[in-house]
C-alpha atoms as a PDB file:
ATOM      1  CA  UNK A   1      79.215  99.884 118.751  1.00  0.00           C
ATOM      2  CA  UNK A   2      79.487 102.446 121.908  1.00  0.00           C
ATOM      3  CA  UNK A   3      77.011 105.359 121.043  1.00  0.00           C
ATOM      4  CA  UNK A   4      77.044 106.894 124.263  1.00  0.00           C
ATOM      5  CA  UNK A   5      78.657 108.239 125.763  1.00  0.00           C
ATOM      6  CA  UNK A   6      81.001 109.376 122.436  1.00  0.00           C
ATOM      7  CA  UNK A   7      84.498 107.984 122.347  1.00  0.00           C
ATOM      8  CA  UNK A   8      85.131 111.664 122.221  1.00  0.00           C
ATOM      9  CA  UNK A   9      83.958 112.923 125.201  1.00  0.00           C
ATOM     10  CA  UNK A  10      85.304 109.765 127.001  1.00  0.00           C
ATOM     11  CA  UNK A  11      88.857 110.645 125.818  1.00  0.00           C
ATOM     12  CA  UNK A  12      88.563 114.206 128.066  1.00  0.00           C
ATOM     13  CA  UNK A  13      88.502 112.160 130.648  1.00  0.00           C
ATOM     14  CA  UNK A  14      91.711 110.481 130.223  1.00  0.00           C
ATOM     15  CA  UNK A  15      95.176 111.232 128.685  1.00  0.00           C
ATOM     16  CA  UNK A  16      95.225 109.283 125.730  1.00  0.00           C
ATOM     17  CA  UNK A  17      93.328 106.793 124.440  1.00  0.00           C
ATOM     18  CA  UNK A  18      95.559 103.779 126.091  1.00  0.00           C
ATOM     19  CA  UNK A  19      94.473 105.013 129.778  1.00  0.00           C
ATOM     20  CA  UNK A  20      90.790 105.068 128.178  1.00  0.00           C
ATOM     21  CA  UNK A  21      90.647 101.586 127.111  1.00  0.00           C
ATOM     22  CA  UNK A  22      92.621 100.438 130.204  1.00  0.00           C
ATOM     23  CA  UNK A  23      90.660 101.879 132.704  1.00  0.00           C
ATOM     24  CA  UNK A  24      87.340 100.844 131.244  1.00  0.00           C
ATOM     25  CA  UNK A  25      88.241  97.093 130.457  1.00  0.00           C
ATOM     26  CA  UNK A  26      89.259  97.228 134.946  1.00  0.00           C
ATOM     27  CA  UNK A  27      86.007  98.321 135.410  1.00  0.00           C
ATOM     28  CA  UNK A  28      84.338  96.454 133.214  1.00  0.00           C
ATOM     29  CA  UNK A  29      86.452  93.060 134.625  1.00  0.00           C
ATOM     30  CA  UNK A  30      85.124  94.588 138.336  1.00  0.00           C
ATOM     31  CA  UNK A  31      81.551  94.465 137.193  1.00  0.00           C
ATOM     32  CA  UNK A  32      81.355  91.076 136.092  1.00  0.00           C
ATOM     33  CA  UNK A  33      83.236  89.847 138.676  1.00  0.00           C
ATOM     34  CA  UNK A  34      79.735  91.204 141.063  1.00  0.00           C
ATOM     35  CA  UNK A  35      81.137  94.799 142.241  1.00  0.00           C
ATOM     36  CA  UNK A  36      78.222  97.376 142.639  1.00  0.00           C
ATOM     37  CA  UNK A  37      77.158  99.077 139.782  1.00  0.00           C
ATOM     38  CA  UNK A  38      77.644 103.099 140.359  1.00  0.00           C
ATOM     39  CA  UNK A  39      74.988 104.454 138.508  1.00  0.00           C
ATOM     40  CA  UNK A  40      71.205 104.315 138.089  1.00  0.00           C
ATOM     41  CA  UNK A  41      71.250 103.666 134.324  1.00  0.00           C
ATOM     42  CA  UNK A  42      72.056  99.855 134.285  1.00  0.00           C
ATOM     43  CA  UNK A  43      73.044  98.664 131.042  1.00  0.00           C
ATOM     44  CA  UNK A  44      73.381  95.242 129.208  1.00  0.00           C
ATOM     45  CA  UNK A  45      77.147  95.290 129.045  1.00  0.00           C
ATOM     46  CA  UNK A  46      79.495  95.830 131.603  1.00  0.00           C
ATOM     47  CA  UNK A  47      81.873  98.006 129.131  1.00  0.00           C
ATOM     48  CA  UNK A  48      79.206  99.641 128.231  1.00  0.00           C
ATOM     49  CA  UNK A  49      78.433 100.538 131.825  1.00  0.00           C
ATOM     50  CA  UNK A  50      82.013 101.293 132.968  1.00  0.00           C
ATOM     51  CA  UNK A  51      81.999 103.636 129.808  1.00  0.00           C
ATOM     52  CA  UNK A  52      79.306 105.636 131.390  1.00  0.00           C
ATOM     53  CA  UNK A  53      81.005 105.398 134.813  1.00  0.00           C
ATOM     54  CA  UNK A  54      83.626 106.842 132.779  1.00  0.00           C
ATOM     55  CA  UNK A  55      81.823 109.699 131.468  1.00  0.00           C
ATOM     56  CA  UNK A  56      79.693 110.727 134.481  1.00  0.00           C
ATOM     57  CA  UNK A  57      83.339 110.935 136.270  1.00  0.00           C
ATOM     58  CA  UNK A  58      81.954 108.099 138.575  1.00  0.00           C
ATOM     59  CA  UNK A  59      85.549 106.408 138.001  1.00  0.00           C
ATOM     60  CA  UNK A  60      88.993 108.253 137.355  1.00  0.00           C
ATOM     61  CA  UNK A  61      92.207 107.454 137.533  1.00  0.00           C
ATOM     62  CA  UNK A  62      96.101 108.681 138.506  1.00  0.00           C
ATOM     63  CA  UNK A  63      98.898 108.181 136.929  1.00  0.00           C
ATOM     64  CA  UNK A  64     101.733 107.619 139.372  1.00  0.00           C
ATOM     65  CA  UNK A  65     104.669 110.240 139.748  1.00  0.00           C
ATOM     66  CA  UNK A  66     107.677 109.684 137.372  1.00  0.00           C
ATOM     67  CA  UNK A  67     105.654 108.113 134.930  1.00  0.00           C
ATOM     68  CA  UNK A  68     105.140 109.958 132.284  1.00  0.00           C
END
């Protein structure tokens, strides 16, 4: 269960919660696959670590023109 960074205050970083879960499981996929971690607080689990990514706007996203 993610405690922090709140599901809340992840989803003001994002649209809805489909971009959310989408651009955390990339992240996540890019951490186990050996890409550096972004910030000091290292934690067990790489969603758990793109989630704070996430939250300390370390990693953001665009959504292309025209598709909205």
């Amino acid at each position: 269960m993610l405690l922090y960074p709140s599901v809340n205050k992840l989803q003001e970083k994002t649209d809805s919660r489909y971009s959310l879960c989408i651009l955390t499981a990339k992240r996540a996929r890019d951490i186990i696959e050996g890409k550096p971690i972004l910030t000091e607080d290292e934690s067990e689990r790489p969603v758990s670590q793109a989630a704070k990514e996430v939250a300390e706007d370390l990693i953001t996203y665009s959504r292309p023109e025209g598709l909205e």
